[in-house]
C-alpha atoms as a PDB file:
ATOM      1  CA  UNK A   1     209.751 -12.334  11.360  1.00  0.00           C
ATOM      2  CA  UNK A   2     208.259 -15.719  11.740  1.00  0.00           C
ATOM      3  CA  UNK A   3     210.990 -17.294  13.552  1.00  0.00           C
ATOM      4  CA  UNK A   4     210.927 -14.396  15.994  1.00  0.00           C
ATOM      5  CA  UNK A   5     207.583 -14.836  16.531  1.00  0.00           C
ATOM      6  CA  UNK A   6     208.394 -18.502  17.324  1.00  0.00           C
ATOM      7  CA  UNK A   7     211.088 -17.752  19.613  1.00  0.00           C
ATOM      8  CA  UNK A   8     208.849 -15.181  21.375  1.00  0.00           C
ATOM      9  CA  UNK A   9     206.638 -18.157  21.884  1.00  0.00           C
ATOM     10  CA  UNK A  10     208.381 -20.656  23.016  1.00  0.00           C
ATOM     11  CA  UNK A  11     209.902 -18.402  25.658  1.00  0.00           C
ATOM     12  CA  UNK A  12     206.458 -17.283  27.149  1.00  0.00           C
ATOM     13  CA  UNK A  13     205.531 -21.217  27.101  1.00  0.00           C
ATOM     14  CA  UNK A  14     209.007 -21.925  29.147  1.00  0.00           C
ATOM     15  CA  UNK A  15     208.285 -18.859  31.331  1.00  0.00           C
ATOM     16  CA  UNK A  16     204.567 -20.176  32.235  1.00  0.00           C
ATOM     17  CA  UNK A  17     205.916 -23.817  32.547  1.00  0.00           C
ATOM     18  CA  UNK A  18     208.351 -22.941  34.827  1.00  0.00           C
ATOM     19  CA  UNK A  19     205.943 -20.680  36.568  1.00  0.00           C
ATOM     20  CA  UNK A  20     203.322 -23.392  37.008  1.00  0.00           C
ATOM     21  CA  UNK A  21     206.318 -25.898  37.672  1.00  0.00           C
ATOM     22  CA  UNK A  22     207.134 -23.344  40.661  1.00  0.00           C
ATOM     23  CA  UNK A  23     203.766 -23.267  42.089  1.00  0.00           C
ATOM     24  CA  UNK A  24     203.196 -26.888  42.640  1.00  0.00           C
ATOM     25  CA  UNK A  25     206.473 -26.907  43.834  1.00  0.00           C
ATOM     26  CA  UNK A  26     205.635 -23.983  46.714  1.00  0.00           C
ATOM     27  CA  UNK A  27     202.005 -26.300  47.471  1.00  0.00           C
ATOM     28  CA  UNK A  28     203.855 -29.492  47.777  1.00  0.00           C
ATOM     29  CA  UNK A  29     206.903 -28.721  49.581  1.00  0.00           C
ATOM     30  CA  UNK A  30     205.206 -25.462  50.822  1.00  0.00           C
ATOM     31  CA  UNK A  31     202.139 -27.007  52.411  1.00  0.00           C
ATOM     32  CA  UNK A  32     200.490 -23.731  50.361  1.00  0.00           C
ATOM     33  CA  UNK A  33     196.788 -24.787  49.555  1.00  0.00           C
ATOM     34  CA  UNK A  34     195.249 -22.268  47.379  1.00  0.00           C
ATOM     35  CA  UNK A  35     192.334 -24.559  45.785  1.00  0.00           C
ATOM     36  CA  UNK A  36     191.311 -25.526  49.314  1.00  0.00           C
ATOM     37  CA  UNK A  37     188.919 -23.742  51.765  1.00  0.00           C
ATOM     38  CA  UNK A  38     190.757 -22.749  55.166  1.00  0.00           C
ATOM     39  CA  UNK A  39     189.184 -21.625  58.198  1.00  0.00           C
ATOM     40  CA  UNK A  40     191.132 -19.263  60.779  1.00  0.00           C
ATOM     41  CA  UNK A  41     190.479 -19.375  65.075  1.00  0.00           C
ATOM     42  CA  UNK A  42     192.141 -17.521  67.815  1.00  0.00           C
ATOM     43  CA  UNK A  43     194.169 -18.950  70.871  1.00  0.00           C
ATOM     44  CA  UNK A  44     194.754 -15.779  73.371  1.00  0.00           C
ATOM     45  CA  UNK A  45     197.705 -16.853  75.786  1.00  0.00           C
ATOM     46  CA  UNK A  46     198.810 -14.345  78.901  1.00  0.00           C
ATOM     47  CA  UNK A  47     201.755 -16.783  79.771  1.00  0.00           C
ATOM     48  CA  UNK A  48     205.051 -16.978  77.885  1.00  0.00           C
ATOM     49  CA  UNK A  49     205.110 -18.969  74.519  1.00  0.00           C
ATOM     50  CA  UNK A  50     208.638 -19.266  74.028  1.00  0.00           C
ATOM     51  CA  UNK A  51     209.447 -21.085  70.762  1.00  0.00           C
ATOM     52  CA  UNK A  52     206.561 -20.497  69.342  1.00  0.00           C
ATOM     53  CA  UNK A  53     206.770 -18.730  65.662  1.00  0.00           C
ATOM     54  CA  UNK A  54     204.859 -18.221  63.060  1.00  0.00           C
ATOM     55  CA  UNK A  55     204.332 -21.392  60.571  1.00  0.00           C
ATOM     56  CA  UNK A  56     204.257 -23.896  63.569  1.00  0.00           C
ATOM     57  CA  UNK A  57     202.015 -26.885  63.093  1.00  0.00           C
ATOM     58  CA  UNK A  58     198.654 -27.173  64.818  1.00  0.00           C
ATOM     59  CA  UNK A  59     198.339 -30.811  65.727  1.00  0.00           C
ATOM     60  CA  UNK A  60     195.429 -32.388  67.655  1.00  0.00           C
ATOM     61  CA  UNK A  61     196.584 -35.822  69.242  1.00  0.00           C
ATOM     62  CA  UNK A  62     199.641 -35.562  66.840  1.00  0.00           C
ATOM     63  CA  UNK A  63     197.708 -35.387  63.845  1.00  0.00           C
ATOM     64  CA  UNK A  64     198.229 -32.379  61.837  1.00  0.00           C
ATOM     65  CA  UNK A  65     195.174 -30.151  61.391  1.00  0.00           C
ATOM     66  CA  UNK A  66     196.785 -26.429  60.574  1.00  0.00           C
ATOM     67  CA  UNK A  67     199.067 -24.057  61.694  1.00  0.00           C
ATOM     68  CA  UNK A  68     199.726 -20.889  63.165  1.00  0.00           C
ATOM     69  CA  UNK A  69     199.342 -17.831  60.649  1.00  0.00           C
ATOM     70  CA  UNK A  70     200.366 -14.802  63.154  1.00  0.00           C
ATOM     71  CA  UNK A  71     201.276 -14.206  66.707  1.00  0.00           C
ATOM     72  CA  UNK A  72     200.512 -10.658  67.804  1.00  0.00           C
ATOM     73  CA  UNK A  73     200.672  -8.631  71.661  1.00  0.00           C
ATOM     74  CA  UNK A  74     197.746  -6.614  72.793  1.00  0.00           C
ATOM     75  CA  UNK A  75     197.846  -4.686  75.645  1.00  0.00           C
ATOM     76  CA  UNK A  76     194.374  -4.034  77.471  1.00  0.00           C
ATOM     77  CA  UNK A  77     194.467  -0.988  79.258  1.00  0.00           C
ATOM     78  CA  UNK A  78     190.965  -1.783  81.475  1.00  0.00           C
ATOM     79  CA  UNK A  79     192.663  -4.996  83.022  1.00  0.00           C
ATOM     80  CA  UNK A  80     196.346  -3.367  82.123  1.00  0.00           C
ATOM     81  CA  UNK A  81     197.154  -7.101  81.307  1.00  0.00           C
ATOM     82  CA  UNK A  82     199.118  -8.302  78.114  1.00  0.00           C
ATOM     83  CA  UNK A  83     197.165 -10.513  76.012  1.00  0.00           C
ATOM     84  CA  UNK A  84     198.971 -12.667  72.840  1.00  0.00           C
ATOM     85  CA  UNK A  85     196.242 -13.299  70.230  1.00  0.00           C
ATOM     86  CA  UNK A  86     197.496 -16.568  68.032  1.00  0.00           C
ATOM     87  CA  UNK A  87     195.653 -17.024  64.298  1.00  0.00           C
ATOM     88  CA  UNK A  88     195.660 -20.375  63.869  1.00  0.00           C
ATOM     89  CA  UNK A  89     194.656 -21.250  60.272  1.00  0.00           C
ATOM     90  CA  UNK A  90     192.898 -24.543  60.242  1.00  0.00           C
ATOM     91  CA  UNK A  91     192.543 -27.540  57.334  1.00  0.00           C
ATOM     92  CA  UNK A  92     188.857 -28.646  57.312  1.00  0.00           C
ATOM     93  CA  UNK A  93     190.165 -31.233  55.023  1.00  0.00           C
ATOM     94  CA  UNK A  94     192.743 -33.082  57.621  1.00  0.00           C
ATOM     95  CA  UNK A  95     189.037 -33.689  59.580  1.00  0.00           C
ATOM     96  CA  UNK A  96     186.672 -35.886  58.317  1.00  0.00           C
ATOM     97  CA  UNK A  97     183.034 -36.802  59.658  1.00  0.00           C
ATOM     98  CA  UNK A  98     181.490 -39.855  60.547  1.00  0.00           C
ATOM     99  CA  UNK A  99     179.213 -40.945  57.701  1.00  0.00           C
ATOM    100  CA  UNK A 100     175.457 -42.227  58.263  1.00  0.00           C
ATOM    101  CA  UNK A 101     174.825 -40.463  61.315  1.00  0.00           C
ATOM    102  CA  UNK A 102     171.709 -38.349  61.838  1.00  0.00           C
ATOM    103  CA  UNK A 103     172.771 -34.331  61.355  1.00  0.00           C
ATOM    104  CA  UNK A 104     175.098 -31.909  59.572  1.00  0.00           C
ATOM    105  CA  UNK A 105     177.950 -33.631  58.060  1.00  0.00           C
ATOM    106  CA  UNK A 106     180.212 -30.544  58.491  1.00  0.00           C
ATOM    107  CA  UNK A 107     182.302 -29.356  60.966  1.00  0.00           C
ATOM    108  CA  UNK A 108     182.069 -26.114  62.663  1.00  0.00           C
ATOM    109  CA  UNK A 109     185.051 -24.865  65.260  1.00  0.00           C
ATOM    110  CA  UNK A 110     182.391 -23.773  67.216  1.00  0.00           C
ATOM    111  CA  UNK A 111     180.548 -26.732  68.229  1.00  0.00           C
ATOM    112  CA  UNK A 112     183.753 -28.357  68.516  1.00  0.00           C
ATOM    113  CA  UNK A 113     184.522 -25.413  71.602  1.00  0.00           C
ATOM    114  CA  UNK A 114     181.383 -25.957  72.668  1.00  0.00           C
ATOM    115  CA  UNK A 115     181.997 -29.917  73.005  1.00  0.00           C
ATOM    116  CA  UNK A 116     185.489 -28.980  75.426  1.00  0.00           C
ATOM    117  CA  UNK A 117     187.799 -28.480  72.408  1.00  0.00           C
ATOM    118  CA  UNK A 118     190.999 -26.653  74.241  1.00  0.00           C
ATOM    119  CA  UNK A 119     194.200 -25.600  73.110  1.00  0.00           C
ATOM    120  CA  UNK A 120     197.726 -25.706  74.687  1.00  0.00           C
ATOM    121  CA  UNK A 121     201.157 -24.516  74.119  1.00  0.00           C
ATOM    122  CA  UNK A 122     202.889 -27.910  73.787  1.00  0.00           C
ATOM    123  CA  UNK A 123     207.293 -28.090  73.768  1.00  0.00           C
ATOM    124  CA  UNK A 124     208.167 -30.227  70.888  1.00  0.00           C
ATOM    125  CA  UNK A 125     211.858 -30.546  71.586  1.00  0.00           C
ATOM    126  CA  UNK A 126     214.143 -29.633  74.744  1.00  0.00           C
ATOM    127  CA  UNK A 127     216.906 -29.291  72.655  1.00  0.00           C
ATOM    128  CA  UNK A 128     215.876 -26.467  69.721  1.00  0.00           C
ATOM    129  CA  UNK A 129     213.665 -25.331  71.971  1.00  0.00           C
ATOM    130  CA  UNK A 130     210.312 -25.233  69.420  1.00  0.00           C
ATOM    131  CA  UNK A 131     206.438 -25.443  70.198  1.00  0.00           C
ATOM    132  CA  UNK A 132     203.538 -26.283  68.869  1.00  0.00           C
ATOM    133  CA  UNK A 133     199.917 -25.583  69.097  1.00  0.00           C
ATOM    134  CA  UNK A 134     198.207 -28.887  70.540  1.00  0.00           C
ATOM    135  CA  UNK A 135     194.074 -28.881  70.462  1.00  0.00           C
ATOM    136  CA  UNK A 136     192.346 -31.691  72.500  1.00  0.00           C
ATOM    137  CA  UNK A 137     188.789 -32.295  74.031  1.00  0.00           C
ATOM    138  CA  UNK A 138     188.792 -31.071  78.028  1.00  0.00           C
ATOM    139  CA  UNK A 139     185.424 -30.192  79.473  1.00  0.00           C
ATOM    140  CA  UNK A 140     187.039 -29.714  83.002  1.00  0.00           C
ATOM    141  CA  UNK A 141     189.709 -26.471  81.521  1.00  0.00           C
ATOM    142  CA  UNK A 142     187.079 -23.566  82.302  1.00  0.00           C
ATOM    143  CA  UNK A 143     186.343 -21.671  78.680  1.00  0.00           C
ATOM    144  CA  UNK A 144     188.184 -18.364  79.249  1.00  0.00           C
ATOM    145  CA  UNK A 145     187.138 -15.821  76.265  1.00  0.00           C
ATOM    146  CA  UNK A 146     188.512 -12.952  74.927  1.00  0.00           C
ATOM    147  CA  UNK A 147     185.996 -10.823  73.178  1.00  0.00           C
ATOM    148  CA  UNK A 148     187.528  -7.748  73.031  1.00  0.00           C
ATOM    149  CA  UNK A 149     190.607  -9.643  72.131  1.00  0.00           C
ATOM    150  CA  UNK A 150     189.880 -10.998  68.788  1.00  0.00           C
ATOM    151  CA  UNK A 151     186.856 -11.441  66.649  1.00  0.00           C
ATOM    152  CA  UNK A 152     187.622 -14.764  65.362  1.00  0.00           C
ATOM    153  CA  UNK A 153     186.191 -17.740  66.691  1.00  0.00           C
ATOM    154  CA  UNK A 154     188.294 -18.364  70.046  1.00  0.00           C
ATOM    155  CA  UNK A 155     189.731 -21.755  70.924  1.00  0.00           C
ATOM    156  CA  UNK A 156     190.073 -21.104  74.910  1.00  0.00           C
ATOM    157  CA  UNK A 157     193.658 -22.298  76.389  1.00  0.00           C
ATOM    158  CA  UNK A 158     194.516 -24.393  78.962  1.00  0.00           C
ATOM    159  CA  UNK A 159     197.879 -24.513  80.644  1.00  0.00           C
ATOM    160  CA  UNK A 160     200.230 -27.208  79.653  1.00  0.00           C
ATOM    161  CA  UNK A 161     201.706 -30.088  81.914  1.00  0.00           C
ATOM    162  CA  UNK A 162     205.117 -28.144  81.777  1.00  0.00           C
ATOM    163  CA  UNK A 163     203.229 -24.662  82.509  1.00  0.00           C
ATOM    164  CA  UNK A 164     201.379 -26.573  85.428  1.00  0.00           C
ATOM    165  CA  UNK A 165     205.159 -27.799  86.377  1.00  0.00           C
ATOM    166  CA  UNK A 166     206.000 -24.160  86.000  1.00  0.00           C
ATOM    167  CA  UNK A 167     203.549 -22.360  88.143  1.00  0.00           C
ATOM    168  CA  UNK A 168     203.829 -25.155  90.987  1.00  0.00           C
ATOM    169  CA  UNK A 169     207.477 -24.628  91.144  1.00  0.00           C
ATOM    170  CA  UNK A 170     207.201 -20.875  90.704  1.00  0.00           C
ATOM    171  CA  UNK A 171     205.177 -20.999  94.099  1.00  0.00           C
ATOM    172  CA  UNK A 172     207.478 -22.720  95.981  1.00  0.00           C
ATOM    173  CA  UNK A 173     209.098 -20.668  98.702  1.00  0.00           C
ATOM    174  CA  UNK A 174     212.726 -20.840  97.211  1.00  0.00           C
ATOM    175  CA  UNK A 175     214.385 -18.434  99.797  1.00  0.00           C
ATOM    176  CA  UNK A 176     213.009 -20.093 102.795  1.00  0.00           C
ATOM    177  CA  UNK A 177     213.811 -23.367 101.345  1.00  0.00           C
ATOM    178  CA  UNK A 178     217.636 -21.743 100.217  1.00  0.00           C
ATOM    179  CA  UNK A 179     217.553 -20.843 104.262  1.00  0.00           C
ATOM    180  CA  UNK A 180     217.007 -23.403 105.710  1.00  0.00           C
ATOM    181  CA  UNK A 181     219.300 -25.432 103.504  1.00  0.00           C
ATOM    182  CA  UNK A 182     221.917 -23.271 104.829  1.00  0.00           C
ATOM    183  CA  UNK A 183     220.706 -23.483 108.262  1.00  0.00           C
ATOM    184  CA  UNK A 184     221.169 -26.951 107.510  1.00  0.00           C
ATOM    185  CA  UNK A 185     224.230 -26.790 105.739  1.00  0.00           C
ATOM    186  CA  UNK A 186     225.508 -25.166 108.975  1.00  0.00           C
ATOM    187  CA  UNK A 187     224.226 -27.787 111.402  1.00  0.00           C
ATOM    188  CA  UNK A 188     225.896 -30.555 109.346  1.00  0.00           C
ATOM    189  CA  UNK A 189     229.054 -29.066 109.373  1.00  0.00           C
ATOM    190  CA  UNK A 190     228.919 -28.041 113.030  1.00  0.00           C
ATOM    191  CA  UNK A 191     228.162 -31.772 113.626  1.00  0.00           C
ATOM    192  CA  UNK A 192     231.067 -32.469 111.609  1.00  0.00           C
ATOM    193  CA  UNK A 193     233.918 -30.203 113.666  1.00  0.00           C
ATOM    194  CA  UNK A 194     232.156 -31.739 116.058  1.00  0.00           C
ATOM    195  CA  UNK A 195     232.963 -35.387 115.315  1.00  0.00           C
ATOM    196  CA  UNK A 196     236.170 -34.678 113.825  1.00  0.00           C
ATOM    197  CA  UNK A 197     237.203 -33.773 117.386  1.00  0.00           C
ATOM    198  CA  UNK A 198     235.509 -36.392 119.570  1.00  0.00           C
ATOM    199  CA  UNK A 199     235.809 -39.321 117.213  1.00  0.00           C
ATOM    200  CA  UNK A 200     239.596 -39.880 117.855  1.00  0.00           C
ATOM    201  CA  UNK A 201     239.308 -40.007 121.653  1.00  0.00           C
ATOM    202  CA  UNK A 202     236.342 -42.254 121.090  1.00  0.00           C
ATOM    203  CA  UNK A 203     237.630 -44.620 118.743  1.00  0.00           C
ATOM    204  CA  UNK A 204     240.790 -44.675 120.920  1.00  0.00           C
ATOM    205  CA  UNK A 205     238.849 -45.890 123.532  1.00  0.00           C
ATOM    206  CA  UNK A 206     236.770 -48.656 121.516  1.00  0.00           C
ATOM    207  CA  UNK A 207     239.994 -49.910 120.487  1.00  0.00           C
ATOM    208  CA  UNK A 208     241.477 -50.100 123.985  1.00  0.00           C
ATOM    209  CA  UNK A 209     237.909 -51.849 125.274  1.00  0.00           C
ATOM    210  CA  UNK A 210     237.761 -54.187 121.842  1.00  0.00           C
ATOM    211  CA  UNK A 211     241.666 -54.856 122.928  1.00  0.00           C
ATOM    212  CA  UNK A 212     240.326 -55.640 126.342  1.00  0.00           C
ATOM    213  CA  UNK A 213     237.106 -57.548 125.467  1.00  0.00           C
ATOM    214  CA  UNK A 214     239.555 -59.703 123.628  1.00  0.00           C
ATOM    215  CA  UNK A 215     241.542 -60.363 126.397  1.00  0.00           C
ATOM    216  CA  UNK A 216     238.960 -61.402 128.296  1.00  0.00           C
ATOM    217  CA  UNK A 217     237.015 -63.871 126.038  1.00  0.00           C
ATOM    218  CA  UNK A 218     240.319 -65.200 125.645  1.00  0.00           C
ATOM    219  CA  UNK A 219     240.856 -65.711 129.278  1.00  0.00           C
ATOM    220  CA  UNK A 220     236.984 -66.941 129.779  1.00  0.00           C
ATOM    221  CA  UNK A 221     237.879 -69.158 126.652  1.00  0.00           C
ATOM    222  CA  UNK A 222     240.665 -71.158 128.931  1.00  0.00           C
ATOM    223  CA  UNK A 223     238.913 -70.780 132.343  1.00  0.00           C
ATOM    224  CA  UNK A 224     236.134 -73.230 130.327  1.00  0.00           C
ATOM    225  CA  UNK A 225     238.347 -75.382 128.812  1.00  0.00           C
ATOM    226  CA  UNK A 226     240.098 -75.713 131.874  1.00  0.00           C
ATOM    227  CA  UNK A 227     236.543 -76.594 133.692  1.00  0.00           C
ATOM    228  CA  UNK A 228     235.684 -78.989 131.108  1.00  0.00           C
ATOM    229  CA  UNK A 229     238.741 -80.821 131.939  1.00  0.00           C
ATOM    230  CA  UNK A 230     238.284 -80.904 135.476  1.00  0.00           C
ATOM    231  CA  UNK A 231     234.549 -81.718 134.989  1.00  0.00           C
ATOM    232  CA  UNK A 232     235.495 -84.581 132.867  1.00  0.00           C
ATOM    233  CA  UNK A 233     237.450 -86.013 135.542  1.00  0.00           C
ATOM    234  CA  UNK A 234     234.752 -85.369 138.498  1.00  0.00           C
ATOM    235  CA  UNK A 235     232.418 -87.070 136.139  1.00  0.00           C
ATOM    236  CA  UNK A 236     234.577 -89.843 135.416  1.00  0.00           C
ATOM    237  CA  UNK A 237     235.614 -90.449 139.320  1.00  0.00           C
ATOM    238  CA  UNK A 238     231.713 -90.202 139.765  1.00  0.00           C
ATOM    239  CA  UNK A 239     231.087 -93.040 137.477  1.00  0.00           C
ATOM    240  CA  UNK A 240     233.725 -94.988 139.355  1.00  0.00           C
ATOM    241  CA  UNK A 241     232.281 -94.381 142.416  1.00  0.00           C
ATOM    242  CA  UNK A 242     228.671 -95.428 141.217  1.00  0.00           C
ATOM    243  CA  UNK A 243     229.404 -98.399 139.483  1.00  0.00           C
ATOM    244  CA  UNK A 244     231.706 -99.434 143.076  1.00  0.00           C
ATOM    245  CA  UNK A 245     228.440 -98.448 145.079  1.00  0.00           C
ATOM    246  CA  UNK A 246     226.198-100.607 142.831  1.00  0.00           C
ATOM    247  CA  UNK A 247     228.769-103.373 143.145  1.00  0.00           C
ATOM    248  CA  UNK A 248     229.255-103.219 146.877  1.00  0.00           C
ATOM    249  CA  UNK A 249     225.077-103.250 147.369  1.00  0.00           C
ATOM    250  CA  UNK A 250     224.850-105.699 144.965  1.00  0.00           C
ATOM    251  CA  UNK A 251     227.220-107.954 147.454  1.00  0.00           C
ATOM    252  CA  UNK A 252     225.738-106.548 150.637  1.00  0.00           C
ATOM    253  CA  UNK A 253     222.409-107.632 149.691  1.00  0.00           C
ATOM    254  CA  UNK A 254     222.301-110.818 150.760  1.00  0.00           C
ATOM    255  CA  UNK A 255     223.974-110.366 153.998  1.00  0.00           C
ATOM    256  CA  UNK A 256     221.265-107.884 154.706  1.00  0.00           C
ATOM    257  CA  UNK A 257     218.426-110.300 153.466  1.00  0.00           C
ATOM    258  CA  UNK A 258     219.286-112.550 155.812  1.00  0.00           C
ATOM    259  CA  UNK A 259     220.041-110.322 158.719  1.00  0.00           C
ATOM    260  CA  UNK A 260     216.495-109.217 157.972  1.00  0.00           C
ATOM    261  CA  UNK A 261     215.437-112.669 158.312  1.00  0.00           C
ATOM    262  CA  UNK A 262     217.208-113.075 161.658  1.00  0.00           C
ATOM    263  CA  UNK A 263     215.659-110.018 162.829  1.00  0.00           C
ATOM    264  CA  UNK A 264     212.158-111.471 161.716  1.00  0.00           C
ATOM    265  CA  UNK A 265     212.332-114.580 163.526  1.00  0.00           C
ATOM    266  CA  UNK A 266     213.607-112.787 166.931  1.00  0.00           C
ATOM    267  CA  UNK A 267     210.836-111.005 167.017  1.00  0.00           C
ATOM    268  CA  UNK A 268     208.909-113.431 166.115  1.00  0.00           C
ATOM    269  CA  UNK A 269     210.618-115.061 169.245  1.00  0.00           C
ATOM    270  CA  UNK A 270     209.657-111.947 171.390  1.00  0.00           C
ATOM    271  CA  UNK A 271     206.192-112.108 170.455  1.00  0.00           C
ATOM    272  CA  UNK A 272     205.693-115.429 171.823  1.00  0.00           C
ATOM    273  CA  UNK A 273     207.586-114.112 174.831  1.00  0.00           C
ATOM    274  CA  UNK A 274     205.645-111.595 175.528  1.00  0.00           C
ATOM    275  CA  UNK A 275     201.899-113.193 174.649  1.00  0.00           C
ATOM    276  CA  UNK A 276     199.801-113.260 178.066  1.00  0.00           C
ATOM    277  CA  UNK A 277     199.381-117.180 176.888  1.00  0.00           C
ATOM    278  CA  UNK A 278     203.048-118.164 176.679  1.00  0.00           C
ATOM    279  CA  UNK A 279     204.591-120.463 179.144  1.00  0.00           C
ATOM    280  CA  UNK A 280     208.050-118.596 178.847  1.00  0.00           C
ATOM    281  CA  UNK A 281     205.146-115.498 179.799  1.00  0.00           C
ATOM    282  CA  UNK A 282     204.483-117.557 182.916  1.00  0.00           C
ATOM    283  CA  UNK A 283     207.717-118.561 184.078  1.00  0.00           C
ATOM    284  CA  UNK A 284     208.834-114.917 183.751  1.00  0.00           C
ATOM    285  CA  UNK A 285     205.943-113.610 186.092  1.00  0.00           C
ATOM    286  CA  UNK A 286     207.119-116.365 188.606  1.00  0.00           C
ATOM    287  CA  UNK A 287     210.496-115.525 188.892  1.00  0.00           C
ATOM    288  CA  UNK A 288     209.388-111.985 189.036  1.00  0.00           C
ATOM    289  CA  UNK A 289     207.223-112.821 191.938  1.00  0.00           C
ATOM    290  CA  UNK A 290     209.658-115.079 193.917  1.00  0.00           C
ATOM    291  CA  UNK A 291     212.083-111.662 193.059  1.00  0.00           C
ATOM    292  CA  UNK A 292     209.847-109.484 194.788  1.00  0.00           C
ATOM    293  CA  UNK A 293     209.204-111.521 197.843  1.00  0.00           C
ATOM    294  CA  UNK A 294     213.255-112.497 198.478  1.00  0.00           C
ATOM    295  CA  UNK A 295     213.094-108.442 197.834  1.00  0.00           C
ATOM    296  CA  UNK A 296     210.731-107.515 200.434  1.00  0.00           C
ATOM    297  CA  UNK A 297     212.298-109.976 202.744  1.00  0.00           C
ATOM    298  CA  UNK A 298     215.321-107.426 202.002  1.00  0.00           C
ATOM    299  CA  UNK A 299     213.495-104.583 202.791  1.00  0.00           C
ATOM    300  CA  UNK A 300     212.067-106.473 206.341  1.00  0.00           C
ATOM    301  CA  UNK A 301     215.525-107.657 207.579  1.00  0.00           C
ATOM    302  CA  UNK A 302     216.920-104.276 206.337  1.00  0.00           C
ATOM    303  CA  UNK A 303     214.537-102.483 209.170  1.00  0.00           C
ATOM    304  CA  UNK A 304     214.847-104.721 212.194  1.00  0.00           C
ATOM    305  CA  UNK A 305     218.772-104.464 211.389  1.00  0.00           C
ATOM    306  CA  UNK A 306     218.757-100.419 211.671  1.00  0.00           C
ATOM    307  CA  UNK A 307     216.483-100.954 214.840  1.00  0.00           C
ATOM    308  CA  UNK A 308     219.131-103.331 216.282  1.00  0.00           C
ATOM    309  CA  UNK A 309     222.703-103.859 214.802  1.00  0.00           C
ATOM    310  CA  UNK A 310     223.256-106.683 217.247  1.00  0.00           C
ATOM    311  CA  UNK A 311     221.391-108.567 215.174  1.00  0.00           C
ATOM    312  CA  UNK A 312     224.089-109.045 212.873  1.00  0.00           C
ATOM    313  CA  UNK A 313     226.777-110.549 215.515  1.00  0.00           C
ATOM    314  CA  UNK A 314     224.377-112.164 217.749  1.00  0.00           C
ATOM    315  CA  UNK A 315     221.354-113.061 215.477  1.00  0.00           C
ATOM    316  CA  UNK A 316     217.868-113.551 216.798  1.00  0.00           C
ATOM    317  CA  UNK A 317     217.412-115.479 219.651  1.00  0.00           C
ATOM    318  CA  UNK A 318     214.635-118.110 219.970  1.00  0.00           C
END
């Protein structure tokens, strides 16, 4: 009876062990905290929140403050919008308070809203797919609230950088730009039929004129080489001629210093000739007297001949 007893025992000591060995099993690996105080808020989304499931962490700035305890869908039928209320059950303990500062040393969600705390639906991976819940201070998101919502304390949400991405691209005017990529789609290949047929003739004809260009540079490449030549040879024959014509002044130039020295002294000559004081000056008018007399002796006989002819058989008579 005694041993039974025993064995009675020792099983219900294995069964609590094991039990007890269970539970701090579940709150280690289970993130379960049963000893600690938790404190549960609202998010209300209206836009998708794909990936989002029940258990996903609450983070704010990547640091792990909770996680989400249900995700619900309300329907309001005065706005007839669909509303999704998230519980978020938060770990005061993950948030610790500045010590020695004036005031409360706890925190309340509350002031925290009131101080721009927002929340966000944040994708953790592209490839699974999974989100999160990511809180962070923004005074410039407007505080949306959802009273008749939820009547926990509400976190207000503020659209993601993706769900910003979203909406802008959700706005964009995909069938006009789809048209008018096919408008242009069109044009490009019209322009292309369009080369394909006047390209050939065209390049045809830049090979004929590149053909012909070539000829010609060719032929203006001899013409000048053929100038150069001849220029070489003017030039030379110029330097010949130059260097003769220096050499035939250089031997000239005494004969004409001393024809100019000829020519000085006959003038020279002529100006003593011809000075009003000059004997030769005096002789001169002499004989140019005695030549006008014998001349107007001329002139005399000349008349009394034409008055009487005899006078050239008989002569005058005394």
């Amino acid at each position: 009876m005694a041993e039974g007893t025993n064995r009675k025992t020792l099983i219900g000591a294995f069964v609590i062990g094991g039990g007890l060995l269970g539970l701090a099993i579940i709150m280690l690996f289970g993130h379960m905290r049963f000893f600690t105080p938790s404190r549960e808020a609202a998010v209300v989304f209206q836009n998708s929140i794909t990936g989002l499931a029940v258990g996903a962490p609450v983070n704010f700035r990547g640091v792990k403050v909770g996680s989400v305890k249900s995700i619900t869908l309300r329907f309001d039928p005065l706005d007839h919008k669909a509303y999704i209320p998230v519980v978020l059950t938060l770990e005061p303990d993950q948030i610790h308070v500045v010590r020695d500062v004036p005031g409360d040393t706890k925190v309340r969600v509350q002031d925290m809203i009131a101080n721009g705390l927002r929340a966000e639906l944040n994708l953790q991976s592209f490839v699974t797919g999974q989100s999160n819940i990511e809180l962070d201070f923004d005074k410039s998101a407007p505080a949306v609230l959802h009273p008749r919502i939820t009547d926990l304390p509400e976190i207000p949400a503020r659209l993601s950088t993706m769900e910003k991405l979203k909406d802008t691209l959700g706005q964009l005017p995909v069938k006009d730009i789809a048209h008018h990529a096919d408008d242009t789609l069109r044009s490009i290949q019209s322009l292309s039929d369009k080369l394909n047929d006047d390209l050939p003739p065209l390049i045809a004809s830049m090979k004929v004129t590149t053909d012909r260009s070539h000829d010609t540079v060719q032929a203006a490449t001899q013409a000048i080489r053929d100038l150069q030549s001849k220029l070489d040879i003017t030039l030379s024959k110029m330097d010949t001629l130059l260097e003769t014509g220096t050499t035939q002044l250089s031997g000239r130039g005494a004969d004409i210093h001393a024809t100019m020295v000829s020519a000085t002294k006959a003038l020279d000559s002529l100006q003593g000739i011809i000075s009003p004081r000059s004997a030769d000056r005096a002789n001169l008018d002499a004989a140019l007297r005695d030549i006008a007399t014998a001349a107007a002796s001329l002139r005399g006989f000349a008349s009394d001949v034409e008055r009487n002819p005899q006078l050239l058989l008989m002569g005058r008579r005394p």
